[in-house]
C-alpha atoms as a PDB file:
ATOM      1  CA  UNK A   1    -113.808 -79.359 -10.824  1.00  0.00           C
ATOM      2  CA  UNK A   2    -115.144 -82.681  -9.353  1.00  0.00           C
ATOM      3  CA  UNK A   3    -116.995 -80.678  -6.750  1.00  0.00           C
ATOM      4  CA  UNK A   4    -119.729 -79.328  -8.957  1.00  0.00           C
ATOM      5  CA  UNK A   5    -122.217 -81.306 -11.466  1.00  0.00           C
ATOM      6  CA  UNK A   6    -121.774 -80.477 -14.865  1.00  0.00           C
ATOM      7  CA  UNK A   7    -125.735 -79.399 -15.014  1.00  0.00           C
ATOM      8  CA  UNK A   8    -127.946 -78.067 -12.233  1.00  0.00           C
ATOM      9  CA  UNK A   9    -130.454 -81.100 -11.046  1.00  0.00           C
ATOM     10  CA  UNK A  10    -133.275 -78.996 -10.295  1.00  0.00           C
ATOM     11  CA  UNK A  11    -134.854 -76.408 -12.085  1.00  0.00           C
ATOM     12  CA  UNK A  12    -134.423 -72.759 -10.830  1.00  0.00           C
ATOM     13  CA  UNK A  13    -134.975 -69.656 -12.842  1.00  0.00           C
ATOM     14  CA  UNK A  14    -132.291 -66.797 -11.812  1.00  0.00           C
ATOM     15  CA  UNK A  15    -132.320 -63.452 -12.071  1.00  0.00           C
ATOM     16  CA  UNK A  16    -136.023 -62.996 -13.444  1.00  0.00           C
ATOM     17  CA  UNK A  17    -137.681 -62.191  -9.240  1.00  0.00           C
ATOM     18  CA  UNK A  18    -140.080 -59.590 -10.672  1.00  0.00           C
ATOM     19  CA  UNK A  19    -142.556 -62.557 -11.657  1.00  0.00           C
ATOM     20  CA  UNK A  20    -142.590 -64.249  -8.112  1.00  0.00           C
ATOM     21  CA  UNK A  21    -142.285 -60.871  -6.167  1.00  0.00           C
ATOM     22  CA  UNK A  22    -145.587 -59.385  -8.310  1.00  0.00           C
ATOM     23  CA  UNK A  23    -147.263 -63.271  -7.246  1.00  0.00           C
ATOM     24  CA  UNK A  24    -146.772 -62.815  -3.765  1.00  0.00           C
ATOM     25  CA  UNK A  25    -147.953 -59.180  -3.741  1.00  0.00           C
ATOM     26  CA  UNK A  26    -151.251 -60.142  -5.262  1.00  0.00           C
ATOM     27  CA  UNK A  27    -151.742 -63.767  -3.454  1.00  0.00           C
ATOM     28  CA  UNK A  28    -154.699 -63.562  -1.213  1.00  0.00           C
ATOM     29  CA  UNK A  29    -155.578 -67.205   0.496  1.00  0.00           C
ATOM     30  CA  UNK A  30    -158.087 -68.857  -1.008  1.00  0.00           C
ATOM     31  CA  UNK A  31    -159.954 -69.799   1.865  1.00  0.00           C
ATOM     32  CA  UNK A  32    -161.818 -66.398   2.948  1.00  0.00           C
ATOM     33  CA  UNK A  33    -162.075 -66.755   6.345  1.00  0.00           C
ATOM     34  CA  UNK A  34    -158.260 -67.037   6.794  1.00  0.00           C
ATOM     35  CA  UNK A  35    -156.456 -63.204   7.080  1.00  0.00           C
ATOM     36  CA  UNK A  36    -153.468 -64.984   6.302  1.00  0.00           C
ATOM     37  CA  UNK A  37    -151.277 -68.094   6.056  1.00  0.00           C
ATOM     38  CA  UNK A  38    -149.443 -68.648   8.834  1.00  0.00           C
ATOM     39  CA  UNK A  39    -145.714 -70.414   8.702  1.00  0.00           C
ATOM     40  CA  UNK A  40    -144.446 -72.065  12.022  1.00  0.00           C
ATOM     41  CA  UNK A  41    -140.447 -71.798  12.030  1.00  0.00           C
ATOM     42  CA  UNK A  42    -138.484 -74.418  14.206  1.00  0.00           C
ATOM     43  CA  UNK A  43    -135.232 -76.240  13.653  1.00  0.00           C
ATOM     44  CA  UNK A  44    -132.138 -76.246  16.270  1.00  0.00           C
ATOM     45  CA  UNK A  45    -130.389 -72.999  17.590  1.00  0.00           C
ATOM     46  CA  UNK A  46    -128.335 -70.835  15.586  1.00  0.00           C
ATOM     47  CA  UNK A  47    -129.940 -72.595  12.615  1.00  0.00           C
ATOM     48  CA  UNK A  48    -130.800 -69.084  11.246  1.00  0.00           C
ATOM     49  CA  UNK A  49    -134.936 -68.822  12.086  1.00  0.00           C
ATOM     50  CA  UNK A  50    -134.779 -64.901  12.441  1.00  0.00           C
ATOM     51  CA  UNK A  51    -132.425 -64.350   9.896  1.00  0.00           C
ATOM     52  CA  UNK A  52    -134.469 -66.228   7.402  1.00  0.00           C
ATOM     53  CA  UNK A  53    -137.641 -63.826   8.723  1.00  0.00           C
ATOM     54  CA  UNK A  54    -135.383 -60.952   8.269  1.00  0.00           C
ATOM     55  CA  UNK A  55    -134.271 -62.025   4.657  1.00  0.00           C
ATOM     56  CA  UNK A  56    -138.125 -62.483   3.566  1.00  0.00           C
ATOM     57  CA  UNK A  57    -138.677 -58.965   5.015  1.00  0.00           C
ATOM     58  CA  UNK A  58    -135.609 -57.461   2.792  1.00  0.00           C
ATOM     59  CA  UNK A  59    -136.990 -59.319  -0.017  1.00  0.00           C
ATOM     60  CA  UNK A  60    -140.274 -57.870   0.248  1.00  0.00           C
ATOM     61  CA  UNK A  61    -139.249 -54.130   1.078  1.00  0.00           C
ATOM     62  CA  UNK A  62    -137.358 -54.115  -1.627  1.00  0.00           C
ATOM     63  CA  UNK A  63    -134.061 -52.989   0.545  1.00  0.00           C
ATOM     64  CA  UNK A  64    -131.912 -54.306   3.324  1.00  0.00           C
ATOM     65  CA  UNK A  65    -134.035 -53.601   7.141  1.00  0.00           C
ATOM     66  CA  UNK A  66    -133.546 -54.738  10.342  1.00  0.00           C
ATOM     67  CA  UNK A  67    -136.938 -55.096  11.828  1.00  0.00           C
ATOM     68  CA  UNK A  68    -137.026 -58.419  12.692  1.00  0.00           C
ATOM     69  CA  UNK A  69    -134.302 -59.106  14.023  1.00  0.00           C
ATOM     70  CA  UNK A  70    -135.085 -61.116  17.922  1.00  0.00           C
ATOM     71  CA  UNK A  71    -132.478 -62.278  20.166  1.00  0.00           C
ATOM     72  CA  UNK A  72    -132.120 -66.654  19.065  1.00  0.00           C
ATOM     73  CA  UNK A  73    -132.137 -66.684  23.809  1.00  0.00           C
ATOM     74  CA  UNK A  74    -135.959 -65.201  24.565  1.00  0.00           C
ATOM     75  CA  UNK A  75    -138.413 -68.398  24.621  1.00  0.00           C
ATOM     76  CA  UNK A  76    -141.156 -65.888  23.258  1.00  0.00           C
ATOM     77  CA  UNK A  77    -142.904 -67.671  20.649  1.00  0.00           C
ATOM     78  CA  UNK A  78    -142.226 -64.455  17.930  1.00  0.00           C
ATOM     79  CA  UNK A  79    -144.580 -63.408  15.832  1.00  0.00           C
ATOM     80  CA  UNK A  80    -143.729 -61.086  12.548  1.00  0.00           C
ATOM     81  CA  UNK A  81    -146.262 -59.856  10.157  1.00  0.00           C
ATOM     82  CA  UNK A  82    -144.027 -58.153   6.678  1.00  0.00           C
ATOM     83  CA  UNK A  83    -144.806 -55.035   5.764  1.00  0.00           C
ATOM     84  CA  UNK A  84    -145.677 -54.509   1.621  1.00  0.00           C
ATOM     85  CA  UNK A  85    -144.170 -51.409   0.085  1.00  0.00           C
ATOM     86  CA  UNK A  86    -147.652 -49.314   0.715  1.00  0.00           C
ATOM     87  CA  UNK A  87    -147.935 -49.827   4.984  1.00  0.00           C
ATOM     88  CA  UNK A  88    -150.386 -52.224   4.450  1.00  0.00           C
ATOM     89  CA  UNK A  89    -149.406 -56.410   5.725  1.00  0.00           C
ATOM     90  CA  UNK A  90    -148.782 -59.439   3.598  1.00  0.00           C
ATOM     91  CA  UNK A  91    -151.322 -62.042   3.996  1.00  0.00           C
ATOM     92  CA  UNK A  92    -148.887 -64.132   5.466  1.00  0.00           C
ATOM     93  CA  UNK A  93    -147.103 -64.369   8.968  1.00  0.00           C
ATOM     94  CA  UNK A  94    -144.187 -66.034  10.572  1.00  0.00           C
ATOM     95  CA  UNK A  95    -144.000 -67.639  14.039  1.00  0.00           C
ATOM     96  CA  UNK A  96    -140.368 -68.483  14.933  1.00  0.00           C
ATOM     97  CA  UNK A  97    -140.468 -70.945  18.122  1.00  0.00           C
ATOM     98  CA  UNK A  98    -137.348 -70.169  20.281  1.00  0.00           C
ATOM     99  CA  UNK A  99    -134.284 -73.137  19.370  1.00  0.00           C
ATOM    100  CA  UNK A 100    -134.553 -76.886  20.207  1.00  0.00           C
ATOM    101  CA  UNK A 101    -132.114 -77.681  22.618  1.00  0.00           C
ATOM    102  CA  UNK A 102    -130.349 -80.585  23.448  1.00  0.00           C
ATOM    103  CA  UNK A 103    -131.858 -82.407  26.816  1.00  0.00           C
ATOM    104  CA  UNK A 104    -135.152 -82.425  28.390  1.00  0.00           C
ATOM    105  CA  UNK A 105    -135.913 -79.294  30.354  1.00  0.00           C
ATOM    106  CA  UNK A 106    -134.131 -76.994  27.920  1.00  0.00           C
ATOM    107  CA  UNK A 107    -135.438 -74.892  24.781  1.00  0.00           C
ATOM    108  CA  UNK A 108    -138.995 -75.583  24.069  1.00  0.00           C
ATOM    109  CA  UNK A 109    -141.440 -79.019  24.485  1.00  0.00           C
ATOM    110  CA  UNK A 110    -142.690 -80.807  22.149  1.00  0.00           C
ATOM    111  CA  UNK A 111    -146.537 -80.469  23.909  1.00  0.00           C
ATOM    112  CA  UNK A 112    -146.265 -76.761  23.579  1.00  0.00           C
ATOM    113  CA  UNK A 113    -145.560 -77.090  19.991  1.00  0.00           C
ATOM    114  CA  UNK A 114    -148.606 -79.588  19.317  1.00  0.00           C
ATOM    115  CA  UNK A 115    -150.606 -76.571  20.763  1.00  0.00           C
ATOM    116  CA  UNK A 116    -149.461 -74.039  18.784  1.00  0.00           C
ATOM    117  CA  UNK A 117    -149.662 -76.481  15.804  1.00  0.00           C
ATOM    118  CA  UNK A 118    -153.767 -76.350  16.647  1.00  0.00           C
ATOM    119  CA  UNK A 119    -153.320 -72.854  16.978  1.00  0.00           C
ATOM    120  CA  UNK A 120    -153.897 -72.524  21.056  1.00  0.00           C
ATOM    121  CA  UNK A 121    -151.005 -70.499  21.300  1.00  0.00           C
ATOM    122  CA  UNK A 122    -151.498 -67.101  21.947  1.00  0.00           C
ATOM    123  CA  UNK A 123    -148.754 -64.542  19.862  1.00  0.00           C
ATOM    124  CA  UNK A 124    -145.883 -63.377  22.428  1.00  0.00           C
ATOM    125  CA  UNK A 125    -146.616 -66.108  24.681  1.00  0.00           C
ATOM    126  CA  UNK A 126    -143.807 -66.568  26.392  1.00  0.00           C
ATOM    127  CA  UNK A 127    -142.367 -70.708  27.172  1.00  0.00           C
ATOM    128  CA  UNK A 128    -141.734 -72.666  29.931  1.00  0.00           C
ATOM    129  CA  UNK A 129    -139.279 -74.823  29.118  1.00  0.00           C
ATOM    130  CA  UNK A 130    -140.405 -76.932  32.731  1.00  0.00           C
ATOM    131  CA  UNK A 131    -143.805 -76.744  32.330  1.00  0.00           C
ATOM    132  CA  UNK A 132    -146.066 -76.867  29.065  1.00  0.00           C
ATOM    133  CA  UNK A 133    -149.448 -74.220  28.150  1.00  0.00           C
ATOM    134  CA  UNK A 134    -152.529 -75.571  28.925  1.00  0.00           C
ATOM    135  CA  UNK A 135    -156.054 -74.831  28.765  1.00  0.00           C
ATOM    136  CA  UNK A 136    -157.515 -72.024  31.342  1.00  0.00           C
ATOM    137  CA  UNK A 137    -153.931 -70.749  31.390  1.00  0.00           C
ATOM    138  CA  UNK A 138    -152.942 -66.648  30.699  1.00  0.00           C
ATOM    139  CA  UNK A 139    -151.913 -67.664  26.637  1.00  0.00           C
ATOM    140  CA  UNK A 140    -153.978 -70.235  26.021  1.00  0.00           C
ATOM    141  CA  UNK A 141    -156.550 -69.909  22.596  1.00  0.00           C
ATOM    142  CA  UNK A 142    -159.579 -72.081  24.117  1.00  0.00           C
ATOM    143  CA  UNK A 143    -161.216 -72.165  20.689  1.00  0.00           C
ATOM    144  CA  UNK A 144    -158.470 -71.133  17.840  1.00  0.00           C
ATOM    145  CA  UNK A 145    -160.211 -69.370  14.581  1.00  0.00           C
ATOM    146  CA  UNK A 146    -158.358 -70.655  11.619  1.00  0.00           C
ATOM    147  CA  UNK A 147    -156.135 -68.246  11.085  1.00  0.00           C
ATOM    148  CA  UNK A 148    -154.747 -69.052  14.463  1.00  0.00           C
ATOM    149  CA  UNK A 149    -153.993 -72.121  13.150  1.00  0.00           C
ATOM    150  CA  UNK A 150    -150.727 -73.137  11.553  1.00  0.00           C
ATOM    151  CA  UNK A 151    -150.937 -73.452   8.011  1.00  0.00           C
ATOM    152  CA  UNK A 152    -147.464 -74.828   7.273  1.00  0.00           C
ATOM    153  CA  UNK A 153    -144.738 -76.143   8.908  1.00  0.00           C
ATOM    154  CA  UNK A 154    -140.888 -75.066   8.196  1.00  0.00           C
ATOM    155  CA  UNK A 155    -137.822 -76.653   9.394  1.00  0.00           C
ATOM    156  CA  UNK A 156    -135.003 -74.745  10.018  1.00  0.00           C
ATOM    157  CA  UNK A 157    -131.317 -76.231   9.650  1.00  0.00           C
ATOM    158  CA  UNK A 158    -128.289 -75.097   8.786  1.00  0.00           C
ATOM    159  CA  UNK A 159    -126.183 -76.776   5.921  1.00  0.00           C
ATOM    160  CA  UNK A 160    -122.795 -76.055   8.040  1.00  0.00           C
ATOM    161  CA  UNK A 161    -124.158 -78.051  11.152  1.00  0.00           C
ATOM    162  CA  UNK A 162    -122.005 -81.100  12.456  1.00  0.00           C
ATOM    163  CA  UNK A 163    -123.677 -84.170  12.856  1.00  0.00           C
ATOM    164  CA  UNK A 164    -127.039 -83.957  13.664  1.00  0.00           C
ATOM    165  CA  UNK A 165    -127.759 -84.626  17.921  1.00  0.00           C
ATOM    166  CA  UNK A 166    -129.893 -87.566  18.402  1.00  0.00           C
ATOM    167  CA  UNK A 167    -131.996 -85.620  21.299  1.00  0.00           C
ATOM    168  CA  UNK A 168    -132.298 -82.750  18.848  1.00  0.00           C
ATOM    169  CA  UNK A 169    -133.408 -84.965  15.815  1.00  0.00           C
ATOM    170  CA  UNK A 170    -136.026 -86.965  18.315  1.00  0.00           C
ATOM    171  CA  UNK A 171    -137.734 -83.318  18.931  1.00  0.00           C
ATOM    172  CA  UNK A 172    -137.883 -82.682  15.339  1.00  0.00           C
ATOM    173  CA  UNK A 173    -139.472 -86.225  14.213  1.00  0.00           C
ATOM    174  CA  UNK A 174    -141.875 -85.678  17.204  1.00  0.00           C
ATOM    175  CA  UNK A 175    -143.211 -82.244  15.891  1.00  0.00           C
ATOM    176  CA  UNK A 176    -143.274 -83.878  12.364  1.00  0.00           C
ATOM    177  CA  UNK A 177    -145.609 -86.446  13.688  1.00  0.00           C
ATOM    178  CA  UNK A 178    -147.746 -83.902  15.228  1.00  0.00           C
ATOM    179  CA  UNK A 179    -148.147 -82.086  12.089  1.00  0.00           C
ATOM    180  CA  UNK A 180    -148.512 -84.974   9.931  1.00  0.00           C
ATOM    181  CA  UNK A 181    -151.564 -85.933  12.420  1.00  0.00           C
ATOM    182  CA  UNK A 182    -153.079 -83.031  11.285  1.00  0.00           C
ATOM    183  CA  UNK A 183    -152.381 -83.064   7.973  1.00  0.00           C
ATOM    184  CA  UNK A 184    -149.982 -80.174   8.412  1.00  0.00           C
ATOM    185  CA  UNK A 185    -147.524 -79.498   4.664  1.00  0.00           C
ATOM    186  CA  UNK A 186    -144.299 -79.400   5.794  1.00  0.00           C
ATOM    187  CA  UNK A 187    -141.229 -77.753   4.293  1.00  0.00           C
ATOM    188  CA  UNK A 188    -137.456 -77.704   4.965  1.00  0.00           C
ATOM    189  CA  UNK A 189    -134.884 -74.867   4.851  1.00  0.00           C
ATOM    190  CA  UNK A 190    -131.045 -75.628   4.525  1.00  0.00           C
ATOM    191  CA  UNK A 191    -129.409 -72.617   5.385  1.00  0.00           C
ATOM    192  CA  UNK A 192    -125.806 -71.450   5.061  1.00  0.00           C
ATOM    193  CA  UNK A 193    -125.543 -73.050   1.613  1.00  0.00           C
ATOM    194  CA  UNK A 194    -122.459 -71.100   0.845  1.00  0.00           C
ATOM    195  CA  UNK A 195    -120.797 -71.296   4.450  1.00  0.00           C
ATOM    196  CA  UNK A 196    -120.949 -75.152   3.338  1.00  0.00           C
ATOM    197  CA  UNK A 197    -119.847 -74.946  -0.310  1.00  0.00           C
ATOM    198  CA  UNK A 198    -116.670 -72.874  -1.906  1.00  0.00           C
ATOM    199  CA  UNK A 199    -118.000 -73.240  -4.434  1.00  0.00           C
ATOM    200  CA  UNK A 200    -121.270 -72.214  -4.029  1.00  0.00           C
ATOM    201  CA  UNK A 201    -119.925 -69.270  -1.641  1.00  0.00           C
ATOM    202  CA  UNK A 202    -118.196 -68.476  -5.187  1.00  0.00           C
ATOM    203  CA  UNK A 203    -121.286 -68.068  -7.188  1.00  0.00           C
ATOM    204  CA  UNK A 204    -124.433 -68.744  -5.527  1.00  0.00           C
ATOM    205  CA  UNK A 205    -125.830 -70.368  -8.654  1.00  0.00           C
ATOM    206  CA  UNK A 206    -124.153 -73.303  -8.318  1.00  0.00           C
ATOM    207  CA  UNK A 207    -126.353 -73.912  -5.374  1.00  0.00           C
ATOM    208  CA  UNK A 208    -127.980 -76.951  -7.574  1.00  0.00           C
ATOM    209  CA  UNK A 209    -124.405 -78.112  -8.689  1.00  0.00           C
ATOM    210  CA  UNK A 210    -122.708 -78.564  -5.933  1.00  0.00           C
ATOM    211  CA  UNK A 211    -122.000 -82.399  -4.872  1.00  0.00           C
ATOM    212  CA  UNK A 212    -121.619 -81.363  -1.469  1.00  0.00           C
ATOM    213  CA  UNK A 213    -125.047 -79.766  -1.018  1.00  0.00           C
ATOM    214  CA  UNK A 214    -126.458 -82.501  -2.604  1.00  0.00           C
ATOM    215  CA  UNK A 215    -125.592 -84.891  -0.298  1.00  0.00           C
ATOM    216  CA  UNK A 216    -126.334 -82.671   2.586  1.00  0.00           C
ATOM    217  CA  UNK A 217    -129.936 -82.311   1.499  1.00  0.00           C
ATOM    218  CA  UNK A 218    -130.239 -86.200   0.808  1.00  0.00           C
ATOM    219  CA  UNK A 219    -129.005 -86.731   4.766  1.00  0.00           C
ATOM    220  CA  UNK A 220    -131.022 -84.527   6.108  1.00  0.00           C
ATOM    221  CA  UNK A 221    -134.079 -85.943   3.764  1.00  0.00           C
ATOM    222  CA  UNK A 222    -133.562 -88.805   5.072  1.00  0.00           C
ATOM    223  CA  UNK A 223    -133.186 -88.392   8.648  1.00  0.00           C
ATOM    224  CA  UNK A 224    -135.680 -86.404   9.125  1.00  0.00           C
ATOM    225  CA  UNK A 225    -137.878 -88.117   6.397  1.00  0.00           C
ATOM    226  CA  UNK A 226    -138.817 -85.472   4.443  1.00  0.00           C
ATOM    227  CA  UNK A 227    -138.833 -85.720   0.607  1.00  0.00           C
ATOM    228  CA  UNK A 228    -136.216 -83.953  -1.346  1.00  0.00           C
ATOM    229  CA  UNK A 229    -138.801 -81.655  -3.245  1.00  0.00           C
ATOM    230  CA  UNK A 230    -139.662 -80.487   0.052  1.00  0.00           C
ATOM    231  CA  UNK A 231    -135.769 -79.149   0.779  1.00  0.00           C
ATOM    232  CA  UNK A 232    -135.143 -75.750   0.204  1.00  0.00           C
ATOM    233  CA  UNK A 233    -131.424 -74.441   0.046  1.00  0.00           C
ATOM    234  CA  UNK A 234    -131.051 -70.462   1.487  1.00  0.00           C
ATOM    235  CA  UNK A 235    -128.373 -68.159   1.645  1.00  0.00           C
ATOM    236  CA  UNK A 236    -129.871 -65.616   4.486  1.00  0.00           C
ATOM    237  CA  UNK A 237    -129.182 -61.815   3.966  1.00  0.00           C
ATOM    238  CA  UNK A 238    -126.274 -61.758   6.434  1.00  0.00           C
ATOM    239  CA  UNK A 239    -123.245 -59.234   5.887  1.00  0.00           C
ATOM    240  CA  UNK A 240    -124.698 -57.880   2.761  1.00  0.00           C
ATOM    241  CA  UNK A 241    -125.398 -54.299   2.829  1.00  0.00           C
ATOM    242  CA  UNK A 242    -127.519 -54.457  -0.390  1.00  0.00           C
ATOM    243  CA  UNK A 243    -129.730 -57.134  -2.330  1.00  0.00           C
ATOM    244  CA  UNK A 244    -128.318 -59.179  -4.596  1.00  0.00           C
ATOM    245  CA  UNK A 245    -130.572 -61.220  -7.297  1.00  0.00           C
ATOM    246  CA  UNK A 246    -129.414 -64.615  -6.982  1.00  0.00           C
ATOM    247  CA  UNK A 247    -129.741 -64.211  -2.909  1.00  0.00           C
ATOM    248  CA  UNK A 248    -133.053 -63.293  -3.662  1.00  0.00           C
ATOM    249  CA  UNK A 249    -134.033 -65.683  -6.109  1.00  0.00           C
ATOM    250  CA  UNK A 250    -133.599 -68.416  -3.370  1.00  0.00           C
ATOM    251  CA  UNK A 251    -135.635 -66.787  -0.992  1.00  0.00           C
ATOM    252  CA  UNK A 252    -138.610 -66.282  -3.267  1.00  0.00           C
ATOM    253  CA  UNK A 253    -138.745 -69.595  -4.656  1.00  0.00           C
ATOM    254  CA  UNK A 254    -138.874 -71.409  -0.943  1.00  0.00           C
ATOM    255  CA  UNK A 255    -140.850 -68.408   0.793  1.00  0.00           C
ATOM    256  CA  UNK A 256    -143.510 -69.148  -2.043  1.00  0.00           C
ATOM    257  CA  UNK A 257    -143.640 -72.963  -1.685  1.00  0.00           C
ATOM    258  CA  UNK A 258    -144.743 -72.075   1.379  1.00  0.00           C
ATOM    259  CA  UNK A 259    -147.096 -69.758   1.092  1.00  0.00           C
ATOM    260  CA  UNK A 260    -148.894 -72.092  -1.708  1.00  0.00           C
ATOM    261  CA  UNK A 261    -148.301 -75.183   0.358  1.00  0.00           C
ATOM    262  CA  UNK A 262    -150.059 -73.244   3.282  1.00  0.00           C
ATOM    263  CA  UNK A 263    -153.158 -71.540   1.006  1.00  0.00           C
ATOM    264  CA  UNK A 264    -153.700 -75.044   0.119  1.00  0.00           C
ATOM    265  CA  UNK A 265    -154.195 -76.457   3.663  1.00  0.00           C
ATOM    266  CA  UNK A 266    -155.547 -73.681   4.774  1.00  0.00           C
ATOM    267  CA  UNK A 267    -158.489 -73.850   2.030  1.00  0.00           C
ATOM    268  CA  UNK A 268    -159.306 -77.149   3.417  1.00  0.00           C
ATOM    269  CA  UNK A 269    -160.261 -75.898   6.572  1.00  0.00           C
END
């Protein structure tokens, strides 16, 4: 069909997830004085932040759970630590910043994001959409250790999204800035790939075939001006009631981009 490329245009490995699942159980950061990496979620609502969190987890427990699952409304900034297989914690955490909204005065600011950025954000803190955090108030990290800080930065956004919304894409260039200031890595996650793509909903493998995609990652690379080695395409665990390989493949190879992206930031610190 004229829909798919006759040969993938990036390299992906299927099917072999032992390798990358026995890497991330034995990463430690680099930097000793982190306890872990930590990954700062954000992209638009309903792009699929949680269920991406909740994917990772299934990934890592080696079965389908439903730990993480927090309502996309709350404006707590949520915080998830993954379990390994033994009760003990990954090195690495999530924070998942509730949904950029359309509009000023709805879903989270921009200030509040430069602060948790720097790592002044307390866990569970919950937003004001009205009125930003600031020093001497209840969550506020005076002095942030650096594992409070954020190690990497993740965008969110799903591949079946209309049009991007100008307000929305003027929050997401102003966080980028932030980070870039501080010489944050940043990522991006398109999610949905096979809500987007027949024929990638056909055979997840064609992930790196499909025109469609393609083009959906060079739009969003270039709107939001970050580099097409940085895009990740994800199929979340969604309806599935076990894993599936190929699923998982995806999530490995973007969840440990990040982690190394992060472990290399954070060992500059």
């Amino acid at each position: 069909s004229f829909t798919v490329l006759r040969t993938s245009w990036r390299e992906i490995t299927w099917g072999d997830n032992k390798n990358a699942l026995q890497y991330l159980k034995n990463f430690r950061p680099q930097n000793e004085e982190a306890n872990h990496i930590r990954v700062l979620l954000y992209g638009p609502v309903g792009a699929g932040k949680s269920s991406f969190i909740n994917s990772v987890n299934n990934v890592l427990q080696g079965r389908m759970t439903n730990e993480a699952l927090a309502s996309n409304t709350t404006s707590d900034q949520s915080f998830t630590k993954i379990k390994g297989s033994k009760g003990n914690f990954y090195p690495f955490v999530f924070n998942d910043i509730m949904g950029l909204e359309d509009g000023d005065g709805r879903g989270v600011r921009t200030d509040d994001i430069k602060n948790a950025l720097k790592g002044h954000v307390k866990d569970g803190y919950k937003f004001n959409p009205v009125s930003p955090l600031s020093d001497g108030d209840h969550g506020y990290t005076s002095s942030p250790s650096i594992s409070d800080r954020v190690h990497v930065l993740v965008c969110i956004y799903s591949a079946n999204a209309a049009q991007m919304n100008q307000s929305v894409l003027q929050k997401m260039r102003e966080i980028r800035e932030a980070a870039s200031e501080l010489g944050i890595p940043q990522l991006a996650i398109l999610s949905h790939v096979d809500e987007a793509c027949g024929e990638t909903e056909r055979d997840l493998k064609n992930v790196y075939k499909s025109k469609h995609l393609k083009k959906k990652m060079g739009d969003f690379s270039s709107s939001l001006g970050i580099p097409m080695n940085c895009i990740l395409p994800v199929k979340n665990y969604s309806d599935e009631i076990q894993l599936n390989s190929d699923v998982t493949t995806l999530i490995l190879s973007a969840l440990r981009l990040m982690i190394d992206f992060g472990d290399d930031y954070a060992d500059k610190l």
